[in-house]
Protein backbone atom coordinates (compact mmCIF):
# COMPACT_ATOMS: atom_id res chain seq x y z
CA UNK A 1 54.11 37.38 -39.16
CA UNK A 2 51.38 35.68 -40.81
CA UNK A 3 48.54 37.40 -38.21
CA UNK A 4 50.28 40.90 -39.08
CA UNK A 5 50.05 39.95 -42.82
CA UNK A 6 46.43 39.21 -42.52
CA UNK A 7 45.38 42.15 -40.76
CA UNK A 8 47.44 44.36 -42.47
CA UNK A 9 44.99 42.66 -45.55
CA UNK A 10 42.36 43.33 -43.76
CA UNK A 11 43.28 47.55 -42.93
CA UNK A 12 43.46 47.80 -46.66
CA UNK A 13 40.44 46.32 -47.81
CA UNK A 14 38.48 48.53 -45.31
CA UNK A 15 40.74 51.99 -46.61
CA UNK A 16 40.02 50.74 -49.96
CA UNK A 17 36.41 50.41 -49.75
CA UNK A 18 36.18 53.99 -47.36
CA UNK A 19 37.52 55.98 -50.01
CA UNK A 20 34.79 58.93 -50.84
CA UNK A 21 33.70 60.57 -53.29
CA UNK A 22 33.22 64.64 -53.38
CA UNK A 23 30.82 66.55 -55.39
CA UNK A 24 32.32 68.92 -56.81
CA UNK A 25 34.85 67.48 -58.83
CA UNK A 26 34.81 63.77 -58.67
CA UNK A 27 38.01 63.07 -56.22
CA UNK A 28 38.34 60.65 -55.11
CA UNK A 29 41.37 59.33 -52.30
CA UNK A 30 42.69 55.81 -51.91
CA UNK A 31 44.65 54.93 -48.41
CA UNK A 32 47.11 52.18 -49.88
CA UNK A 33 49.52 50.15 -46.74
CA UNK A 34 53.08 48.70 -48.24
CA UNK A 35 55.26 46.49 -46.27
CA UNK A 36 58.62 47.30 -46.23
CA UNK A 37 61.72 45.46 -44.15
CA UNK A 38 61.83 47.99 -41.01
CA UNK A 39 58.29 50.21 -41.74
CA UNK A 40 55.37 50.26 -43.30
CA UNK A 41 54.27 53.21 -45.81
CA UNK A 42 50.90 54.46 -46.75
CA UNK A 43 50.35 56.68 -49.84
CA UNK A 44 46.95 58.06 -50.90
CA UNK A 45 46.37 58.35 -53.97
CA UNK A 46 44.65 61.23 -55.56
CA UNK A 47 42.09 60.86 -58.87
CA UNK A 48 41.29 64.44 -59.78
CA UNK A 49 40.33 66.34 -62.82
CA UNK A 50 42.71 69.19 -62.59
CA UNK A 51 46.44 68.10 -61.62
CA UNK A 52 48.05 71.38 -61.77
CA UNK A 53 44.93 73.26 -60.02
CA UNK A 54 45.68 70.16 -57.56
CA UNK A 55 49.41 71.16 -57.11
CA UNK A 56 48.04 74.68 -56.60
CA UNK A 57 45.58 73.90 -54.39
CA UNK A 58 48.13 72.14 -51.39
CA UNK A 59 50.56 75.17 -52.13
CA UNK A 60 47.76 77.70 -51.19
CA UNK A 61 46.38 75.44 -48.33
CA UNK A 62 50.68 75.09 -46.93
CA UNK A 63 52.16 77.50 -48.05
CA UNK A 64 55.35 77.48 -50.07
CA UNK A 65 57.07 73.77 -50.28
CA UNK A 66 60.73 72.93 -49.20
CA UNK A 67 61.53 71.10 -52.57
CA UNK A 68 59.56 72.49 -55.38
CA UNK A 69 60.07 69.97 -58.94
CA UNK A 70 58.13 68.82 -61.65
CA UNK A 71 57.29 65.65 -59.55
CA UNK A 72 57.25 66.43 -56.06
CA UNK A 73 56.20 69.09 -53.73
CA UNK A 74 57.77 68.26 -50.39
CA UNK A 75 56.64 70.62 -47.12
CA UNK A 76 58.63 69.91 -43.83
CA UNK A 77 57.49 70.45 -40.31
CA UNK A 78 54.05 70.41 -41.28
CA UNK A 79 50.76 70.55 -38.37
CA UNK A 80 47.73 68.66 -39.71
CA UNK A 81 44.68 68.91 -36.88
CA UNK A 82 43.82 65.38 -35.40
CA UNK A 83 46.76 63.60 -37.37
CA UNK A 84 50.01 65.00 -36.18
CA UNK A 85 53.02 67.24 -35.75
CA UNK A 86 56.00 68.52 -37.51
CA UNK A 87 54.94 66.26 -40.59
CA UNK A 88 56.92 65.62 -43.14
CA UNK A 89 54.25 65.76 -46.38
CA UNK A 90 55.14 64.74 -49.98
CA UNK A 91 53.21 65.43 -52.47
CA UNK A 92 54.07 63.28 -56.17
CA UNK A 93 52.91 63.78 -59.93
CA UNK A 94 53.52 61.12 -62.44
CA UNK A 95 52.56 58.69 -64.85
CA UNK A 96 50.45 55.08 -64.29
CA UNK A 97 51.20 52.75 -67.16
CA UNK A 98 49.15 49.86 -66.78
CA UNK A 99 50.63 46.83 -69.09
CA UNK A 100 48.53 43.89 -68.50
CA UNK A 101 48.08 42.94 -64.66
CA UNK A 102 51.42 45.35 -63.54
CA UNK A 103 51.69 48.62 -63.63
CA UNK A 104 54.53 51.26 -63.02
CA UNK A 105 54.55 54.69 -61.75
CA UNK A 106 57.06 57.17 -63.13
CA UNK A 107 57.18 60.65 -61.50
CA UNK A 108 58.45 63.45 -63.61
CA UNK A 109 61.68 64.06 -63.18
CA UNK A 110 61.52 67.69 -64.69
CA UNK A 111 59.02 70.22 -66.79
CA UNK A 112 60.70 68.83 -69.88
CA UNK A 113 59.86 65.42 -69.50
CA UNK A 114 56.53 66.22 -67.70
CA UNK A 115 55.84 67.61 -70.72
CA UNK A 116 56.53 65.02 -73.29
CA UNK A 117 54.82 62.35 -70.78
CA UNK A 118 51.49 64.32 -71.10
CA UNK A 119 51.75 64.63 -74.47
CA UNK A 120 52.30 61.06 -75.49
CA UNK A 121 50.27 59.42 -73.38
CA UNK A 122 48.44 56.75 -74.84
CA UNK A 123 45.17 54.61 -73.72
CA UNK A 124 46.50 52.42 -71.06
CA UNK A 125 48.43 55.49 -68.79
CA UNK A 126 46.69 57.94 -67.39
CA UNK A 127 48.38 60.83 -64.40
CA UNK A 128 48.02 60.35 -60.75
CA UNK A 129 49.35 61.89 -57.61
CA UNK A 130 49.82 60.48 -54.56
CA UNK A 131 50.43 62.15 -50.90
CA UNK A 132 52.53 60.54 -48.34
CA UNK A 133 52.55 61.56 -44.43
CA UNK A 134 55.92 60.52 -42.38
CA UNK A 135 57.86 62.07 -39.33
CA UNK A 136 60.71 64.06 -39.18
CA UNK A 137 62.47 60.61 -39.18
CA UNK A 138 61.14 59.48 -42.02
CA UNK A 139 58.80 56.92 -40.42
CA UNK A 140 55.08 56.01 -41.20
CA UNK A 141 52.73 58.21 -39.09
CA UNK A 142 49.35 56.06 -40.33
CA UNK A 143 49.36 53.70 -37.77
CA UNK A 144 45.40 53.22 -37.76
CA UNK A 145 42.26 52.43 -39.98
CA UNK A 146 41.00 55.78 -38.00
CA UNK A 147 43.80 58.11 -38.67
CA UNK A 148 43.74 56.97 -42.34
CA UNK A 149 39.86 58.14 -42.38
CA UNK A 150 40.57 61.69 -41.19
CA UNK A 151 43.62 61.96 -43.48
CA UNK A 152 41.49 61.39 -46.25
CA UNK A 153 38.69 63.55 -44.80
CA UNK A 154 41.20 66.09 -44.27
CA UNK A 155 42.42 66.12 -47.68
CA UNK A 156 39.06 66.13 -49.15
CA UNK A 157 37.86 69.31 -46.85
CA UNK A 158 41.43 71.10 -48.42
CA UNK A 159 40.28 70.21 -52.41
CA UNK A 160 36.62 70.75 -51.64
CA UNK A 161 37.63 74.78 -50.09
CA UNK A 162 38.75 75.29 -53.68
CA UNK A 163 36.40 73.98 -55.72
C-alpha cells in the first residue's frame, strides 16, 4: 500500500506540473488522482475565462447532454479518440471557497442558486469546473500518466476550436 501511495504521489506531481497553457484564452487543465476504498477518480479541473461559453463549448463539441442542470452536464456513451469508448463524461460548475488551508467545492444545485452564488461571491471563492471520464460502470478510465496527457490535450484542442 505504501509503494501504491507513493507512486500514486508521484503520477500527480508529474499531471500537476504537465498542465498547459493555451493562447487564446488562458486555460489552463489540472489532472487531479483521489483515492477512494474500491477506485481511484481523476477530475480535471478547468480555469477559464468564460464559464458559460465553456458549458457551450462541450455541448457544441457532444452534442446534447443526458442530464442538463445548473451544475452538471452529464453525456453517456461518449467516443473520445485515443482515450476510450462508450464514456461516461461529467461535466461540473460550482463554487471554490478557499478558508485558510481547506477549501470546499459546492456545485450549483439550480439557476436560482447559481445565481445568487455568482453574485455574492467574495475575495477568497472564485468558479471552477471540473470534467470527469468513467465507464459505463462507473469506474476510473485514467489509468496512466499518458492517457491523462491526451485527455488534457484533447480537451484543450475542443476549447481552442472555439476560441
Amino acid at each position: 500500500m505504501k509503494k501504491f501511495s507513493i507512486i500514486l504521489i508521484s503520477v500527480f506531481i508529474t499531471l500537476a506540473g504537465y498542465s498547459q497553457t493555451s493562447n487564446s484564452q488562458n486555460t489552463r487543465i489540472i489532472a487531479h488522482y483521489q483515492i477512494h476504498q474500491a477506485d481511484t477518480s481523476t477530475t480535471f479541473t478547468i480555469n477559464y475565462q468564460d464559464y458559460e461559453k465553456l458549458r457551450k463549448i462541450f455541448m457544441l463539441t457532444w452534442d446534447r447532454p443526458d442530464v442538463i442542470s445548473a451544475g452538471y452536464l452529464i453525456w453517456n456513451n461518449l467516443s473520445i479518440q485515443d482515450v476510450g469508448n462508450n464514456l461516461k463524461i461529467t461535466l461540473s460548475d460550482g463554487i471554490i471557497t478557499k478558508e485558510g488551508d481547506n477549501q470546499t467545492y459546492r456545485i450549483f444545485a439550480d439557476d436560482i442558486t447559481k445565481k445568487e452564488l455568482l453574485n455574492k461571491m467574495s475575495d477568497n471563492q472564485f468558479r471552477q469546473a471540473s470534467i470527469e471520464l468513467r465507464n459505463q460502470n462507473d469506474s476510473n478510465i485514467i489509468n496512466s500518466n499518458n492517457l491523462a496527457k491526451k485527455v488534457i490535450m484533447t480537451l484543450e484542442k475542443i476549447i481552442d476550436t472555439f476560441n
